[in-house]
N, C-alpha and C. Protein backbone atom coordinates (compact mmCIF):
# COMPACT_ATOMS: atom_id res chain seq x y z
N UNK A 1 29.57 -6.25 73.22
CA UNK A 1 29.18 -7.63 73.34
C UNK A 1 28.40 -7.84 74.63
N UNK A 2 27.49 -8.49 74.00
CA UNK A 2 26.73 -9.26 75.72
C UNK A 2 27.63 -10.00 76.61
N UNK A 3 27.01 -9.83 77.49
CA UNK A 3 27.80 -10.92 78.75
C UNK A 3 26.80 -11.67 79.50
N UNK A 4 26.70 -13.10 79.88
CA UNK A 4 25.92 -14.11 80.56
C UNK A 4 26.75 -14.87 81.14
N UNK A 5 27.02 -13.66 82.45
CA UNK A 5 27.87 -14.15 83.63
C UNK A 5 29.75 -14.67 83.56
N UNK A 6 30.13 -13.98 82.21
CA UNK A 6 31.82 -14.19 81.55
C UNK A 6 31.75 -12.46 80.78
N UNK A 7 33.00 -12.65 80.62
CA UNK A 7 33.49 -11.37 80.17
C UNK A 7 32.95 -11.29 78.93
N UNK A 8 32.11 -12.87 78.01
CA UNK A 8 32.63 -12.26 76.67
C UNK A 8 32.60 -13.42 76.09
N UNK A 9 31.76 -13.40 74.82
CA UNK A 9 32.00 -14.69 73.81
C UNK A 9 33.83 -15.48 74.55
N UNK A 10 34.70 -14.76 73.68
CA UNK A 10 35.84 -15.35 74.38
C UNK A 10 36.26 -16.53 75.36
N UNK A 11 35.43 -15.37 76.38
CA UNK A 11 35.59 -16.22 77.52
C UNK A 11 34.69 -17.32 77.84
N UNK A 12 33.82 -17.22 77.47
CA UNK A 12 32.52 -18.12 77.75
C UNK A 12 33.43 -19.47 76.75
N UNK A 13 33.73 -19.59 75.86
CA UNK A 13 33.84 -20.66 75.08
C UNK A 13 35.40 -20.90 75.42
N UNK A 14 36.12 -20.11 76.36
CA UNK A 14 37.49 -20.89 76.86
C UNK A 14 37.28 -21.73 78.18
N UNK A 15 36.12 -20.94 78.83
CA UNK A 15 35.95 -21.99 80.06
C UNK A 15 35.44 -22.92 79.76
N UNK A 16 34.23 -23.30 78.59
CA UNK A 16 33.70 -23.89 78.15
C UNK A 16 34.34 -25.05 78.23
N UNK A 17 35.22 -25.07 77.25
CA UNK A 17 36.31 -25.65 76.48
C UNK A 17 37.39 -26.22 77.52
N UNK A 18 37.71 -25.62 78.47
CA UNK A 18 38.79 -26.19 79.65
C UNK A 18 37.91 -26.97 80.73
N UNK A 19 36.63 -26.56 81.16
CA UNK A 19 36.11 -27.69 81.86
C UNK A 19 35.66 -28.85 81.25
N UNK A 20 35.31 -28.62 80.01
CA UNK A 20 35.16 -30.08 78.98
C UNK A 20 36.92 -30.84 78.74
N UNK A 21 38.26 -30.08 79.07
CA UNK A 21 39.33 -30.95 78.97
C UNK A 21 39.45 -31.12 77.38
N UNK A 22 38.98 -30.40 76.72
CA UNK A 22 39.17 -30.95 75.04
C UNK A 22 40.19 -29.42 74.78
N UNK A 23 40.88 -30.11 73.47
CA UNK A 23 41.82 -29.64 73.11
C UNK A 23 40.99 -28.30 71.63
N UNK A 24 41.78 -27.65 70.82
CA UNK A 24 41.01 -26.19 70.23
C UNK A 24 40.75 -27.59 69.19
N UNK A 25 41.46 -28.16 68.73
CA UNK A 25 41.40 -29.14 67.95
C UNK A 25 39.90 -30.55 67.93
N UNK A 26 39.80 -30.43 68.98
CA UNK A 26 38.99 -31.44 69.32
C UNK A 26 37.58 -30.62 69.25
N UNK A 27 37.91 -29.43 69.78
CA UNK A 27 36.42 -28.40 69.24
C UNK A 27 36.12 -28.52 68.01
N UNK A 28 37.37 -27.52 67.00
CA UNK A 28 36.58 -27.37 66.08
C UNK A 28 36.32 -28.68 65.03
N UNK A 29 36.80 -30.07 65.39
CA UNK A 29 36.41 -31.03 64.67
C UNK A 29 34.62 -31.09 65.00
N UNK A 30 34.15 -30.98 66.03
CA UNK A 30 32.79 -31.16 66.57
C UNK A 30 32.09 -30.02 65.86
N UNK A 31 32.70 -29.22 66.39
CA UNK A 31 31.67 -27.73 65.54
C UNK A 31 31.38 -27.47 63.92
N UNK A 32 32.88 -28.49 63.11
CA UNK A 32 33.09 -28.24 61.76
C UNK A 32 33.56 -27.04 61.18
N UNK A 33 34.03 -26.50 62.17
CA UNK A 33 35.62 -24.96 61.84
C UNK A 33 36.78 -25.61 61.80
N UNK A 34 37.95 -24.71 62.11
CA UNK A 34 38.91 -24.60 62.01
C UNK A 34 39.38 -24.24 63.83
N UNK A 35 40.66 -25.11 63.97
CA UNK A 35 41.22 -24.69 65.28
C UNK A 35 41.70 -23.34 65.74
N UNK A 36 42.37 -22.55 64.23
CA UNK A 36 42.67 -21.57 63.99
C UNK A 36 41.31 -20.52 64.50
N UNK A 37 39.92 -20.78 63.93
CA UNK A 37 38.81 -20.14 63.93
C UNK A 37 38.64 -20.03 65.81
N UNK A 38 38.20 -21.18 65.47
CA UNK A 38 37.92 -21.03 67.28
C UNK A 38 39.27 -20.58 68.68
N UNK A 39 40.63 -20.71 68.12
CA UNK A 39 41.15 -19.81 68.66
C UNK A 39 41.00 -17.97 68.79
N UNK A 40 40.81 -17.78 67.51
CA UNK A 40 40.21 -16.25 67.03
C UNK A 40 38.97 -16.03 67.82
N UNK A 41 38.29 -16.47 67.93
CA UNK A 41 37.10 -16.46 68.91
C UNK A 41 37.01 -16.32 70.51
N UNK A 42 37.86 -17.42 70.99
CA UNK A 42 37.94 -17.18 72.13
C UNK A 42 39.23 -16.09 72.55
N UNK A 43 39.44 -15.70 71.74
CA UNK A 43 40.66 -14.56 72.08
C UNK A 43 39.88 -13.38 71.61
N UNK A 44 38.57 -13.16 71.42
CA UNK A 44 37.17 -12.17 70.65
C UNK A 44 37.85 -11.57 69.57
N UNK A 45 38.55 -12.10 68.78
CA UNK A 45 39.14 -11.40 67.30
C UNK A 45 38.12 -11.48 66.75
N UNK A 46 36.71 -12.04 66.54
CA UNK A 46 36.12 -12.09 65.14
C UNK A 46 34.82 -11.53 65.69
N UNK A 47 34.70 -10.02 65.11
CA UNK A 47 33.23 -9.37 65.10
C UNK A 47 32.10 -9.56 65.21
N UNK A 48 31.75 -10.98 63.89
CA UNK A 48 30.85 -11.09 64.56
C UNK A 48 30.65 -12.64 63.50
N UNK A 49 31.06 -13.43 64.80
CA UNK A 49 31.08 -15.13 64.18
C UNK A 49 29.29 -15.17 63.76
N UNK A 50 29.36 -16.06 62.63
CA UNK A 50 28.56 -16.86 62.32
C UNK A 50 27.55 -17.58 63.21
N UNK A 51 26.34 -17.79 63.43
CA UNK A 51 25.26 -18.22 63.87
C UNK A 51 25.82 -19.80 63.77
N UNK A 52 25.64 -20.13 62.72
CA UNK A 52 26.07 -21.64 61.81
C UNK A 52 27.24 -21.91 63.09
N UNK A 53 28.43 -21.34 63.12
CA UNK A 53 29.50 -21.73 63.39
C UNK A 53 29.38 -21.98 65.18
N UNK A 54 28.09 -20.71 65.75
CA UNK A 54 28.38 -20.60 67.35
C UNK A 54 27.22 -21.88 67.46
N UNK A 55 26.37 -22.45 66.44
CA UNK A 55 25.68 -23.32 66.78
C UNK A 55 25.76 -24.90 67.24
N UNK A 56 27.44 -24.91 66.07
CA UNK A 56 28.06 -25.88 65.95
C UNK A 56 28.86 -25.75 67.28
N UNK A 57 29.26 -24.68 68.08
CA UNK A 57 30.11 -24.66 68.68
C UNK A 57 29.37 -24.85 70.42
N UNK A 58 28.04 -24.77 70.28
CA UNK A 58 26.88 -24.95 71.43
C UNK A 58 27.35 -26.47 71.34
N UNK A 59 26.84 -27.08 70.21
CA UNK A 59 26.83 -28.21 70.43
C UNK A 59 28.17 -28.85 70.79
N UNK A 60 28.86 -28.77 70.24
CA UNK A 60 30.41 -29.19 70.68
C UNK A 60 30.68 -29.12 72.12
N UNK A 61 30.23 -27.80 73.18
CA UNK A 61 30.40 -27.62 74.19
C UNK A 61 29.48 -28.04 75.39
N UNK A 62 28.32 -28.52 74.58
CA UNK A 62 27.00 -28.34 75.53
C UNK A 62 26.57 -27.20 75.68
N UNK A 63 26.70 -25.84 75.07
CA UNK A 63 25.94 -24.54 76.01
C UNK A 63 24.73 -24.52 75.07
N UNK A 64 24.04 -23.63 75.34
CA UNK A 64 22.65 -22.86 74.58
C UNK A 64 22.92 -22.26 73.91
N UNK A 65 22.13 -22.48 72.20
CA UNK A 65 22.66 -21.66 71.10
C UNK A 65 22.39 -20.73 71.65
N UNK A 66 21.51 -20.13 72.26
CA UNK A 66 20.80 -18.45 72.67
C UNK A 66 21.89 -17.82 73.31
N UNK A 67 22.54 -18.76 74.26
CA UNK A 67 23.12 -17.60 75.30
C UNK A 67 24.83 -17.27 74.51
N UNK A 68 25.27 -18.32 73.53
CA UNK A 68 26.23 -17.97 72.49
C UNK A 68 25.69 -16.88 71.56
N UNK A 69 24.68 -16.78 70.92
CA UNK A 69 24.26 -15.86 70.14
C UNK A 69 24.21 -14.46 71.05
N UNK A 70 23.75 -14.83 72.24
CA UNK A 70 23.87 -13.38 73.07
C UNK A 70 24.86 -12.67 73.10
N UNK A 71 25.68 -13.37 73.61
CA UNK A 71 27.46 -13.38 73.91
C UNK A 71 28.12 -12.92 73.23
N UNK A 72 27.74 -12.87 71.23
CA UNK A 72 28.58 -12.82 70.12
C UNK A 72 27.38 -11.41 69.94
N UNK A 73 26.93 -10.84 70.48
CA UNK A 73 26.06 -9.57 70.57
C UNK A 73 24.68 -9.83 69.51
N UNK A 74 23.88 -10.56 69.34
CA UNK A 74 23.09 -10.99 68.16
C UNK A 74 22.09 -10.99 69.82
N UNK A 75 20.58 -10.89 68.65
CA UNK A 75 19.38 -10.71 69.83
C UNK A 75 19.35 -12.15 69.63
N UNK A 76 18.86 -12.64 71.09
CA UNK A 76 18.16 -14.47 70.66
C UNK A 76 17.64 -14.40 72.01
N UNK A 77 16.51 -15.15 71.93
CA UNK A 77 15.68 -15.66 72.90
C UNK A 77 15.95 -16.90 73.50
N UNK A 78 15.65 -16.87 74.87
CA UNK A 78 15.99 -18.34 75.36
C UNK A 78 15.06 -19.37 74.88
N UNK A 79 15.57 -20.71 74.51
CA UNK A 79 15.01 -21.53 74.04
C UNK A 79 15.11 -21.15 72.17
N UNK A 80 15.63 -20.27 71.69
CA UNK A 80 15.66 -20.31 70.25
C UNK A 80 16.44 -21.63 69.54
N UNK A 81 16.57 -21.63 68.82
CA UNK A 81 17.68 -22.73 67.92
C UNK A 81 18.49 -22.34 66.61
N UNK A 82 19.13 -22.69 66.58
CA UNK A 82 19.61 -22.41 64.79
C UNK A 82 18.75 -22.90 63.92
N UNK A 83 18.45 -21.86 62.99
CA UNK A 83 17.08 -22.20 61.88
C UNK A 83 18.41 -22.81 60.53
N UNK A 84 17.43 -24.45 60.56
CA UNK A 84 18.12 -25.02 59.63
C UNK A 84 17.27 -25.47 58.31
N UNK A 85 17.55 -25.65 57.66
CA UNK A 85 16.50 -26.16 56.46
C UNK A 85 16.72 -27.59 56.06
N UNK A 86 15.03 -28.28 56.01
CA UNK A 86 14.88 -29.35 56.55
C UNK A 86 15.99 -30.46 55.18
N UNK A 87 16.36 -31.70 55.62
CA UNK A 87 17.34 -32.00 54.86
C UNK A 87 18.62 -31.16 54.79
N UNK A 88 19.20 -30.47 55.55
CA UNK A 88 20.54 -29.95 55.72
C UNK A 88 21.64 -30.55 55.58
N UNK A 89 22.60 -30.64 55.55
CA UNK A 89 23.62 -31.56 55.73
C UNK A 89 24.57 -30.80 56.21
N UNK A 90 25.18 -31.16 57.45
CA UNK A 90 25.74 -30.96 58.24
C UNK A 90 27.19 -30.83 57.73
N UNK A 91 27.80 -29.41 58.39
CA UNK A 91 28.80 -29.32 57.32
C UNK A 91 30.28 -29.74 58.42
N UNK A 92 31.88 -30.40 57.90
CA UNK A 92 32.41 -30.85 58.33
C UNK A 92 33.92 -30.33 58.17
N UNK A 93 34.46 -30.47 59.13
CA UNK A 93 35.86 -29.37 59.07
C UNK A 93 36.68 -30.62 57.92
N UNK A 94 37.81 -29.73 57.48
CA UNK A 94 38.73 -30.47 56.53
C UNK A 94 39.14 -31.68 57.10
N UNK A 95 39.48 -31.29 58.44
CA UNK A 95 40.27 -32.64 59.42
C UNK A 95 39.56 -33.49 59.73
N UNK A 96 38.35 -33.99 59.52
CA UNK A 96 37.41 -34.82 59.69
C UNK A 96 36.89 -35.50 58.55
N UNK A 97 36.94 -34.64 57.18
CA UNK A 97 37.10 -35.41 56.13
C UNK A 97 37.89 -35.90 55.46
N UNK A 98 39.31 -35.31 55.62
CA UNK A 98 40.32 -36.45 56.08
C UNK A 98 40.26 -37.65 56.61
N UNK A 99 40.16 -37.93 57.90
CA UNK A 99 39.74 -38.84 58.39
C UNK A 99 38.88 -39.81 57.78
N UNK A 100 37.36 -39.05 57.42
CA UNK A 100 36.50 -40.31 56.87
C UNK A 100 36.97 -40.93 55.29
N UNK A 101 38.01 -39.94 54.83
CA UNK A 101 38.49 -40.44 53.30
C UNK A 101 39.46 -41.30 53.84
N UNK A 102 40.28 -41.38 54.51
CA UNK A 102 41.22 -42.85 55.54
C UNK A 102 40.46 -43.52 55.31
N UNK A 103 39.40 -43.71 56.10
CA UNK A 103 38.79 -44.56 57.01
C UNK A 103 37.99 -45.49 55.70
N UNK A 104 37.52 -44.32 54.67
CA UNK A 104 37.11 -45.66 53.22
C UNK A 104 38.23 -46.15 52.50
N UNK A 105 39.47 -44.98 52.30
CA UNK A 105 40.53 -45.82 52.09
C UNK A 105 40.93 -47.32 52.08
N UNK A 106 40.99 -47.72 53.47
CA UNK A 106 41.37 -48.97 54.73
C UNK A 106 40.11 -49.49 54.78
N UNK A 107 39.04 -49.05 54.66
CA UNK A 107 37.62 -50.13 53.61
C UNK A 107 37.80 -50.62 52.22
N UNK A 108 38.31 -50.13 51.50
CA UNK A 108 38.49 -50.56 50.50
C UNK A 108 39.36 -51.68 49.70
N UNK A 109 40.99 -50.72 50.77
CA UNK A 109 41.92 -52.13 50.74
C UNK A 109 41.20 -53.06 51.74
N UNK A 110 40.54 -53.40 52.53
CA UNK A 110 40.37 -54.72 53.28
C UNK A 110 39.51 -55.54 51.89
N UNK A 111 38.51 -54.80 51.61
CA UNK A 111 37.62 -55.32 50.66
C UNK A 111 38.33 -56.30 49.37
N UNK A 112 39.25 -55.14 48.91
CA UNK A 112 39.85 -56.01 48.05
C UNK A 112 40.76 -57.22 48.41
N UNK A 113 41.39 -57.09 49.59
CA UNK A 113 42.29 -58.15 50.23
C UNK A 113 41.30 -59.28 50.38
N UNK A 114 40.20 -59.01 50.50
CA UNK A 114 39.13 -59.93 50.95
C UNK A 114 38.72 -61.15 49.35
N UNK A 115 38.36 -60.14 48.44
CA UNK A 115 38.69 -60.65 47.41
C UNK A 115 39.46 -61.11 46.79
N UNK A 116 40.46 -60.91 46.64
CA UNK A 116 41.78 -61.06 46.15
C UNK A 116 42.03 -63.04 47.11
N UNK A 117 41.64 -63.03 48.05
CA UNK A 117 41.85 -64.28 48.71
C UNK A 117 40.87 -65.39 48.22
N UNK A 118 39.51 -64.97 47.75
CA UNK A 118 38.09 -65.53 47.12
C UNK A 118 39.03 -66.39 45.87
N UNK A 119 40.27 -65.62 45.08
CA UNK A 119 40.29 -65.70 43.68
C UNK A 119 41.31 -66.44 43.54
C-alpha cells in the first residue's frame, strides 16, 4: 500500500475520522457503506476497497479522492475525481433509507391528519 504521510489507508481514514469527532456510524451514513465496512478499512482488512466507496468516503471526510486512491494502492493523479456517469444517482447506506422512509412515513400521517380535520 501507498503511504501519504500515515501508515496506510487505515490510518489515514482513522485520523481522518477522529479529528472530524464523527462516530464509524456517522461516516458510513455520508459515504453510503456500512459502519461494519469502514471499520474493516480502517483496521486495512479489505484489499482493495472500491473507488465508489473511497470516493464516498473523501467526501464524508474532506480528503482527496487521489490521495485515498493512492493509499488503497490504485495509481491516481492529483486532482483526479471519481468518474461518474452523467445522471448518477447517488447511492445510500440502509440506515439512511431508513430514515428517509420515517421521515415520509410522519409526512404522510401529518397529511392525512391534515385532512381528516378538512372533513
Amino acid at each position: 500500500m501507498s503511504t501519504i504521510g500515515y501508515g496506510g489507508l487505515g490510518e489515514l481514514l482513522r485520523a481522518a475520522r477522529g479529528g472530524l469527532a464523527l462516530s464509524l456510524q456517522d461516516v458510513a451514513t455520508r459515504a453510503g457503506c456500512s459502519p461494519g465496512y469502514v471499520h474493516k478499512l480502517e483496521m486495512d482488512r479489505v484489499r482493495t476497497p472500491s473507488p465508489r466507496v473511497l470516493a464516498g468516503l473523501g467526501e464524508a471526510l474532506g480528503l482527496p479522492y487521489h490521495e485515498l486512491m493512492a493509499a488503497a494502492g490504485y495509481r491516481a493523479e492529483p486532482g483526479s475525481a471519481p468518474s461518474r456517469l452523467p445522471g448518477a444517482i447517488k447511492r445510500y447506506s440502509n440506515a439512511h433509507i431508513v430514515e428517509l422512509r420515517e421521515g415520509l412515513q410522519r409526512d404522510v400521517a401529518e397529511l392525512k391528519a391534515r385532512l381528516a380535520e378538512r372533513s
